[in-house]
Protein backbone atom coordinates (compact mmCIF):
# COMPACT_ATOMS: atom_id res chain seq x y z
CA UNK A 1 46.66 178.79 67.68
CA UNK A 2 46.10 177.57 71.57
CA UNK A 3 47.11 180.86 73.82
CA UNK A 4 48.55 180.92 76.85
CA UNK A 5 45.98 183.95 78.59
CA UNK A 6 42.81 184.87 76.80
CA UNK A 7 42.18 188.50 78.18
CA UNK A 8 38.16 189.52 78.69
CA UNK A 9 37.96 193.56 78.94
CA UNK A 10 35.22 196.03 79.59
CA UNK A 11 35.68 198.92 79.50
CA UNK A 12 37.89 199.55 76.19
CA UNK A 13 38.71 201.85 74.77
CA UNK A 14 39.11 203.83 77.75
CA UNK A 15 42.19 205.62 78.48
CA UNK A 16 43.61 202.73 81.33
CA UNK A 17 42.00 200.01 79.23
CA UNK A 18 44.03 200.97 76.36
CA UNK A 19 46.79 201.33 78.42
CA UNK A 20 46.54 198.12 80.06
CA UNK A 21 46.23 195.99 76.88
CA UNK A 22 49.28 197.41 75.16
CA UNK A 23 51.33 196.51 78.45
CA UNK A 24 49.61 192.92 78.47
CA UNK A 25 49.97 192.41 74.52
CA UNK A 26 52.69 189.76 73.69
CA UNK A 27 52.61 186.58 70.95
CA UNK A 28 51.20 184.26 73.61
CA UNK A 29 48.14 186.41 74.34
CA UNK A 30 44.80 187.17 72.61
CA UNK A 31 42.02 189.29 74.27
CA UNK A 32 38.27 189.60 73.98
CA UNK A 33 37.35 193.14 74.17
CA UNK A 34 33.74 194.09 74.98
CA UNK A 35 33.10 197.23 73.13
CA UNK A 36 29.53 199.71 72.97
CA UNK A 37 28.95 200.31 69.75
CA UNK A 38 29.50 204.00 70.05
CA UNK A 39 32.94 203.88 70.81
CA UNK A 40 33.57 200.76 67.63
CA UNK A 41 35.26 202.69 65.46
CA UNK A 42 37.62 203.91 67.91
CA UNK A 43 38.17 200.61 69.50
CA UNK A 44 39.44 199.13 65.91
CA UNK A 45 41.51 202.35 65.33
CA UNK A 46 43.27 201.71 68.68
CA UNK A 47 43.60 197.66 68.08
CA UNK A 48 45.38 198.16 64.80
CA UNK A 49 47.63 201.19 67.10
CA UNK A 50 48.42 198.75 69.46
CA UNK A 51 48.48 195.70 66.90
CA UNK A 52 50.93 197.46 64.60
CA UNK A 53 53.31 198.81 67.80
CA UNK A 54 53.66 195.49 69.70
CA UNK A 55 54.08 193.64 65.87
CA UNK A 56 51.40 191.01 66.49
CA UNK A 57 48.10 189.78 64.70
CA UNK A 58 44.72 192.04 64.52
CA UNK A 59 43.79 188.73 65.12
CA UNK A 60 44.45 188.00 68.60
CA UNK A 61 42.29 191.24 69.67
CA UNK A 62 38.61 190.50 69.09
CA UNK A 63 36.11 193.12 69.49
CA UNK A 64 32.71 191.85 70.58
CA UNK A 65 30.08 193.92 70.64
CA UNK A 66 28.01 194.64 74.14
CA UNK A 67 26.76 196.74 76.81
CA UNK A 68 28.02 195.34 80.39
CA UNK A 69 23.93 196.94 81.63
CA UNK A 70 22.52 193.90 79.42
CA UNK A 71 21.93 190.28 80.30
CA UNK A 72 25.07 188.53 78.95
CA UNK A 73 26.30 191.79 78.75
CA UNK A 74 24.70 192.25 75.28
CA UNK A 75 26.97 189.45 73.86
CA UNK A 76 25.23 187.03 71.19
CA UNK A 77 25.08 183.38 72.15
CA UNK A 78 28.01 182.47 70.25
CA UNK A 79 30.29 184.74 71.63
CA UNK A 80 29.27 184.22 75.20
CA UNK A 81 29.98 180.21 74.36
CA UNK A 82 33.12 181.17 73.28
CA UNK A 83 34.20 184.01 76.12
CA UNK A 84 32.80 181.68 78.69
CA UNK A 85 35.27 178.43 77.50
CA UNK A 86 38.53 180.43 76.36
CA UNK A 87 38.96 183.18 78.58
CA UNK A 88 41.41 182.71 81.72
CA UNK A 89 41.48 186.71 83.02
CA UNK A 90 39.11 189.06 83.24
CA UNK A 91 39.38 192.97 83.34
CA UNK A 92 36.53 195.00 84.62
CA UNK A 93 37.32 198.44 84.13
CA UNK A 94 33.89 199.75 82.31
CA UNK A 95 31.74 202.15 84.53
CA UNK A 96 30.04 205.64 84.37
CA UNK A 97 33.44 207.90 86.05
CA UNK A 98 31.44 211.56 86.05
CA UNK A 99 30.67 212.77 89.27
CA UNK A 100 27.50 214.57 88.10
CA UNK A 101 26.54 211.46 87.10
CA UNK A 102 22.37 210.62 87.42
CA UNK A 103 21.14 208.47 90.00
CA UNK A 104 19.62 205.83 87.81
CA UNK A 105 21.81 205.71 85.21
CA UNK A 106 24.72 205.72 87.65
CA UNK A 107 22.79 202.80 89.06
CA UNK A 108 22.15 200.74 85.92
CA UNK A 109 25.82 200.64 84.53
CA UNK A 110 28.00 200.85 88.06
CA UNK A 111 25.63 198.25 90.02
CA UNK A 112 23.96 196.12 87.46
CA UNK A 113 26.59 196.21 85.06
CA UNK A 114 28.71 194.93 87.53
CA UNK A 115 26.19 192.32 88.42
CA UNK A 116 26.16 191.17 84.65
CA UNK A 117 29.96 191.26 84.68
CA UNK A 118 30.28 188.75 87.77
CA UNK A 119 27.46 186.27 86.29
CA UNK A 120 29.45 185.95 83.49
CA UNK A 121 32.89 185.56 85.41
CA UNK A 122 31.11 182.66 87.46
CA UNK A 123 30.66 180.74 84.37
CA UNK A 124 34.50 181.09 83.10
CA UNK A 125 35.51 177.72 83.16
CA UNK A 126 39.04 178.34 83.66
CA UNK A 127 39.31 181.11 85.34
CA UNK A 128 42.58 182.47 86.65
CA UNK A 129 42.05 186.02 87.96
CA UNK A 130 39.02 188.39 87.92
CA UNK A 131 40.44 191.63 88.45
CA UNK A 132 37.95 194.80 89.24
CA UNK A 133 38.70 198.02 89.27
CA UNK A 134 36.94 200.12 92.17
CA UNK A 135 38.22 203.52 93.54
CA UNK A 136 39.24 204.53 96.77
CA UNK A 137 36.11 206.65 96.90
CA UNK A 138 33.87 203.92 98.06
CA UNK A 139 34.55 205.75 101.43
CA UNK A 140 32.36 208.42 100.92
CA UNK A 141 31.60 210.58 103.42
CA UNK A 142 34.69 208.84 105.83
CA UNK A 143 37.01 211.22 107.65
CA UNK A 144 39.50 209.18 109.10
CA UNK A 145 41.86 206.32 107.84
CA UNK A 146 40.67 203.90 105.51
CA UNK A 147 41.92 200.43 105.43
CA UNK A 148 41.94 198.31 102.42
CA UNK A 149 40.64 195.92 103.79
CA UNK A 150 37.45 198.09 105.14
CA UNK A 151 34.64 198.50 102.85
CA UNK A 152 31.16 199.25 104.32
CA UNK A 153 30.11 202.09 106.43
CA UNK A 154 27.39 204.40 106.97
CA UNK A 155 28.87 207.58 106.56
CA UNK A 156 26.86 208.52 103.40
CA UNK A 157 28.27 209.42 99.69
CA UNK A 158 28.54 213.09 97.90
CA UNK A 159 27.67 211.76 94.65
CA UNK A 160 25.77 208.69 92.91
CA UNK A 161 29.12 207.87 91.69
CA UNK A 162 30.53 207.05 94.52
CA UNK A 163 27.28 205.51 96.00
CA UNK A 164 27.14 202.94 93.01
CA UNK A 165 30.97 202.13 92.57
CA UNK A 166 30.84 201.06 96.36
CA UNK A 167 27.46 199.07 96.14
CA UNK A 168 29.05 197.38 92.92
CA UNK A 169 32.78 196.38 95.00
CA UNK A 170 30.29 195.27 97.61
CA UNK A 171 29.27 192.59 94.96
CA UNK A 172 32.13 191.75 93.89
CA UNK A 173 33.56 191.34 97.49
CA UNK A 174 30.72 188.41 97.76
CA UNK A 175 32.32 186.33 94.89
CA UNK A 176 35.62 186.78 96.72
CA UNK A 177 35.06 183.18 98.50
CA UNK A 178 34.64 181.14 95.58
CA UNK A 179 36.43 182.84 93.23
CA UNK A 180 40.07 184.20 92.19
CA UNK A 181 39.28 188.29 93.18
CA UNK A 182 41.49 191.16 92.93
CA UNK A 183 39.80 194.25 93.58
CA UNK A 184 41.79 197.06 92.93
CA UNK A 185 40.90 200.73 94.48
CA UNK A 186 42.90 203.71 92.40
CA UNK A 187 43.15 207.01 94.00
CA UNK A 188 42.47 210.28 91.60
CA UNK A 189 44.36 209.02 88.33
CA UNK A 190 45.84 211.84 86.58
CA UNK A 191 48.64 211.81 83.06
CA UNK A 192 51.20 209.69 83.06
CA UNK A 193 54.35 210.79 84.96
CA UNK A 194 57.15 209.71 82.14
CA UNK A 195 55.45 211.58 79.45
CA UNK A 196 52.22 213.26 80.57
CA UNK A 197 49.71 211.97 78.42
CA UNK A 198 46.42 212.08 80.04
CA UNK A 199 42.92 211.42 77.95
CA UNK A 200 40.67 214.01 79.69
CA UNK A 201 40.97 217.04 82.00
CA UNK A 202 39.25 216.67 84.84
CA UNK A 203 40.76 216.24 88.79
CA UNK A 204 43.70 218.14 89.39
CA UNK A 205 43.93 219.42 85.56
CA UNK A 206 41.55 222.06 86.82
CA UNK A 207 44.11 223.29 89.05
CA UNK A 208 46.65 223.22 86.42
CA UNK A 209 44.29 224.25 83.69
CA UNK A 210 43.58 227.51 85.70
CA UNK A 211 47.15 228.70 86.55
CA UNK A 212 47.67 228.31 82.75
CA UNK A 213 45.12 231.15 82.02
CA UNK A 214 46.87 234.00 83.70
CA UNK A 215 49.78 232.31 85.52
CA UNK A 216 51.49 235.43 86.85
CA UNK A 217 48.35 236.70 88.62
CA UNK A 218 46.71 233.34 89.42
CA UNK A 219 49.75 231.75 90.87
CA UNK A 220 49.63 234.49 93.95
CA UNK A 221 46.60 233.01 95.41
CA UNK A 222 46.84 229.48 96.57
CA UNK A 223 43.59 227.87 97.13
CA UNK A 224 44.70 224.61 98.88
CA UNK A 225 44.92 224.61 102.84
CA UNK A 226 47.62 222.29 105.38
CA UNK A 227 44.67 220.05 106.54
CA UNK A 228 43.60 217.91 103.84
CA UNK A 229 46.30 215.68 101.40
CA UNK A 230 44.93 214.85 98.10
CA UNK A 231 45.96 211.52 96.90
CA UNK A 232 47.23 211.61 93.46
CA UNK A 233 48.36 208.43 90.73
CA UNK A 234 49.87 208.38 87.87
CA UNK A 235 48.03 206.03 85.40
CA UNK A 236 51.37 204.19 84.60
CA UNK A 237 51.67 203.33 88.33
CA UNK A 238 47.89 201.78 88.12
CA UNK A 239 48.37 199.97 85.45
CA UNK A 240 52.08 198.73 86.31
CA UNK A 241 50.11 197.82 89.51
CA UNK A 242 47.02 195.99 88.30
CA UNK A 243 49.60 193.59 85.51
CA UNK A 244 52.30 192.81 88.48
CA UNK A 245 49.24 191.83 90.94
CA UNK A 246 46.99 190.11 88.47
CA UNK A 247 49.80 187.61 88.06
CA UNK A 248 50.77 187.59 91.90
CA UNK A 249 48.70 184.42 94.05
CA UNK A 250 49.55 186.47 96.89
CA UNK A 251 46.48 189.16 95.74
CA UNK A 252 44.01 186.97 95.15
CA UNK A 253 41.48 187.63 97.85
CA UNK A 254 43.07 190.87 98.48
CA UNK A 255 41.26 194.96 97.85
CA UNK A 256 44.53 196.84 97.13
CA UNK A 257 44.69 200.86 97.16
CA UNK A 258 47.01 201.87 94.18
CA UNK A 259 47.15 205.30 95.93
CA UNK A 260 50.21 207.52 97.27
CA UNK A 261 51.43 206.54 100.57
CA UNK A 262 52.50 210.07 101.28
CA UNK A 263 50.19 212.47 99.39
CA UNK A 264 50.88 216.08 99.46
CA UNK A 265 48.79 218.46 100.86
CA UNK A 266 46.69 220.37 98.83
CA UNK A 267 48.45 223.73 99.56
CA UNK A 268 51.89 222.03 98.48
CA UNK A 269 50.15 220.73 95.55
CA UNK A 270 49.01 224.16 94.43
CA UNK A 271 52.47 225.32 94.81
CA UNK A 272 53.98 222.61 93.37
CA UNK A 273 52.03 223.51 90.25
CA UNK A 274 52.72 227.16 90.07
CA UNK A 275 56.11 226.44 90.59
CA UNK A 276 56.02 224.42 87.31
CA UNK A 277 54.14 226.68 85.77
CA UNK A 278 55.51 230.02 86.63
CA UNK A 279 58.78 228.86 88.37
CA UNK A 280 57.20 230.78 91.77
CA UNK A 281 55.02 229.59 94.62
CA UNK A 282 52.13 231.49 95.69
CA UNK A 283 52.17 234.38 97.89
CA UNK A 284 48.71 233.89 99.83
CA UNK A 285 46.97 231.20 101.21
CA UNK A 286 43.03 232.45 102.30
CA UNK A 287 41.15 230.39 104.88
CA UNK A 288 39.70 227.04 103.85
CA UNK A 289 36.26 228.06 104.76
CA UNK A 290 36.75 230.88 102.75
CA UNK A 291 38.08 229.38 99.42
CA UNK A 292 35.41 226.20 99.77
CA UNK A 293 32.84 229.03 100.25
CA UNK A 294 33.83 230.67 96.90
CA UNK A 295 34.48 227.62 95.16
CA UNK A 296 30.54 226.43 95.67
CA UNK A 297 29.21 229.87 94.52
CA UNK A 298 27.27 230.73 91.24
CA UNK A 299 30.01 233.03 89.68
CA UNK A 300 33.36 229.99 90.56
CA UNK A 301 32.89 227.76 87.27
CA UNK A 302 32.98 230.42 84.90
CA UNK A 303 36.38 231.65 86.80
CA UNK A 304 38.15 228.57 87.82
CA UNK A 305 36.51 226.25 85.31
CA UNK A 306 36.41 223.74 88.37
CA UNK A 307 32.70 222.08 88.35
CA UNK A 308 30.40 222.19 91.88
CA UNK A 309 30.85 218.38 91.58
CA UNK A 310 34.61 218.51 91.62
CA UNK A 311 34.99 220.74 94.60
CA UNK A 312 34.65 218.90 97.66
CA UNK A 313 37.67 216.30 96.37
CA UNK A 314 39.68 219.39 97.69
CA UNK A 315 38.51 219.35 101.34
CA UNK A 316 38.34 216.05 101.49
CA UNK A 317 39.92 215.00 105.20
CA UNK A 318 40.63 211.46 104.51
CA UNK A 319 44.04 209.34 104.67
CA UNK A 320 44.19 205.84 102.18
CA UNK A 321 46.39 202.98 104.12
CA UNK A 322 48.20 201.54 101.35
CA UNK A 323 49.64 198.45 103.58
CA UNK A 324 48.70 195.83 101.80
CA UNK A 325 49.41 197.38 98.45
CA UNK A 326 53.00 198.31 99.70
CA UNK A 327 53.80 195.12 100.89
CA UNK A 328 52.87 193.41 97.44
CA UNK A 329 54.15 196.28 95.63
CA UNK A 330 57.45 195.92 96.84
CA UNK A 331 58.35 192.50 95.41
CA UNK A 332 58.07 193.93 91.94
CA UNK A 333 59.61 197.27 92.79
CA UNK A 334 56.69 199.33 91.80
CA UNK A 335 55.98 202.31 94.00
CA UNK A 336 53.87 205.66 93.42
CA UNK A 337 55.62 208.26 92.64
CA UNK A 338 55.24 211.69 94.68
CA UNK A 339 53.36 214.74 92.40
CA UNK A 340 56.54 216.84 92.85
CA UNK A 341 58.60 214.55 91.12
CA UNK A 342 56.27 214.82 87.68
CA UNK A 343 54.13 217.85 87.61
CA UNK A 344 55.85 219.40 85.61
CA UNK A 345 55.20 216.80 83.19
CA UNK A 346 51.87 217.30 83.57
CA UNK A 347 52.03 221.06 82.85
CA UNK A 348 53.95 220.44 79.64
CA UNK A 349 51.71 218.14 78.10
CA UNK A 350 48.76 220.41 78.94
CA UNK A 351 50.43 223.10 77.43
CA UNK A 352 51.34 221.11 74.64
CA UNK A 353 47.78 219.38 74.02
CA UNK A 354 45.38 222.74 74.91
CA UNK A 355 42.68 220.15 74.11
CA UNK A 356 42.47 216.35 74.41
């Protein structure tokens, strides 16, 4: 059967990989799925999910076996053959997300992989869109407002993910004159706001993971502050944003934040939480200095179950422009929801998955 898109993915199964092929599965579509072969098993459990829901052929979802670190990304010759003269879009979502992450490992599937990935996308004969997935932390160590279409800077990085996800847009930014490019830059992703499901607990789930321990006696202490806004996403607004664009001319050439465009401070988003949780705001609000202080010390993990890694994210003093994403946006009425309007959501699914 000739299709009308042929779908390359890395990065499946992951949690907005999955996502994203059972929004782009239809009768007229077959996808090439690279897959490590630790997660196989999973990624043919979730095909036949996603198969079976959408009533189409196991056959239109191939799962080739690679590693995006490898030359041909670990692909045998036939399949690269194949990938190389069918495939018309290309998803690159697969990269090492842990902020704890080691240098050269960080390094070897971030940078190189991402190297590997574009090779390959060069040699796509028919190419419609390559569409990469970056975050909005390639800014580092930036304090002030960061503009899509701003990318290098010499600020520094607090972690070797953030350090290789920005060297790796840097090289995909270079194919961005002979090529069809989106790059796409998600703020922190968290559940999805219709029903909540999320596949890990990490980001603000520590917040809400905490308040759920001893909610009446947690709640009273807020440990956000007025000065910094953490920008939150639902996963269903990324993905809804990555399918309208990758079909839109308009963002080819374009790096598009799929961030809030009015993100809630983190002392509202504490509150906003123990509202849901407990139906009560907090009572006290200690100095930022004092909380970050806390936060970094020995005894904080074992208490708030919030990592070293994950704590500066919370006193982080920088604002995402989301022009150009707003102004594409628009024409397909997709917008990011505010946290208010689904935390409690969140907190429901959390209570209702414990584990995930």
């Amino acid at each position: 059967m000739q299709y009308k898109d042929t779908v390359f993915v890395t990065g499946f199964p992951g949690f907005i990989a999955k996502r994203l092929i059972e929004r782009l599965a239809g009768p007229e579509t077959q996808f090439f799925l690279l897959v490590q072969a630790a997660f196989h098993e999973k990624a043919l459990n979730d095909v036949h999910e996603i198969a079976a829901a959408a009533g189409l052929s196991q056959k239109q979802f191939t799962i080739i076996p690679g590693d995006i670190t490898l030359q041909n990304l670990g692909m045998s010759d036939a399949d690269v053959l194949v990938v190389e003269a069918e495939t018309t879009d290309v998803y690159h979502l697969a990269a090492i997300y842990d902020l704890g992450v080691e240098k050269e490992l960080a390094y070897r599937v971030n940078v190189k992989g991402t190297k590997n990935v574009n090779e390959l996308v060069k040699r796509i004969s028919n190419l419609r869109r390559y569409n990469y997935i970056s975050t909005c932390y390639v800014a580092g160590k930036r304090d002030d407002v960061i503009y899509e279409n701003e990318l290098e800077h010499d600020k520094g990085f607090r972690n070797y993910y953030e350090e290789t996800k920005y060297y790796a847009e840097i090289e995909v930014e270079k194919l961005k004159d002979g090529f069809p490019v989106t790059i796409f830059r998600p703020s922190v992703v968290c559940g999805d706001s219709k029903t909540g499901e999320t596949a890990k607990y990490d980001g603000i789930y520590y917040v809400i993971k905490f308040l759920l321990r001893f909610p009446e006696v947690f709640r009273l202490v807020n440990v956000g502050n007025d000065d910094v806004r953490l920008n939150l996403a639902p996963v269903d607004f990324v993905v809804d944003g990555m399918i309208a664009l990758a079909k839109d001319e308009r963002a080819v050439g374009k790096t598009v934040a799929l961030a809030d465009p009015d993100p809630m401070t983190t002392k509202d988003i504490c509150d906003a939480i123990a509202k849901a949780v407990t139906n009560k705001k907090s009572v006290i609000t200690p100095p930022p200095r004092v909380v970050e202080s806390f936060l970094k010390s020995p005894i904080s993990p074992a208490i708030t179950g919030l990592p070293h890694t994950g704590v500066p994210y919370f006193f982080i003093p920088q604002t995402y422009d989301t022009s150009v994403s707003k102004e594409l946006l628009d024409a397909h009425g997709i917008t990011c929801p505010s946290f208010d309007e689904y935390v409690g959501t969140l907190v429901r699914f959390v209570e209702e998955h414990p584990k995930v």
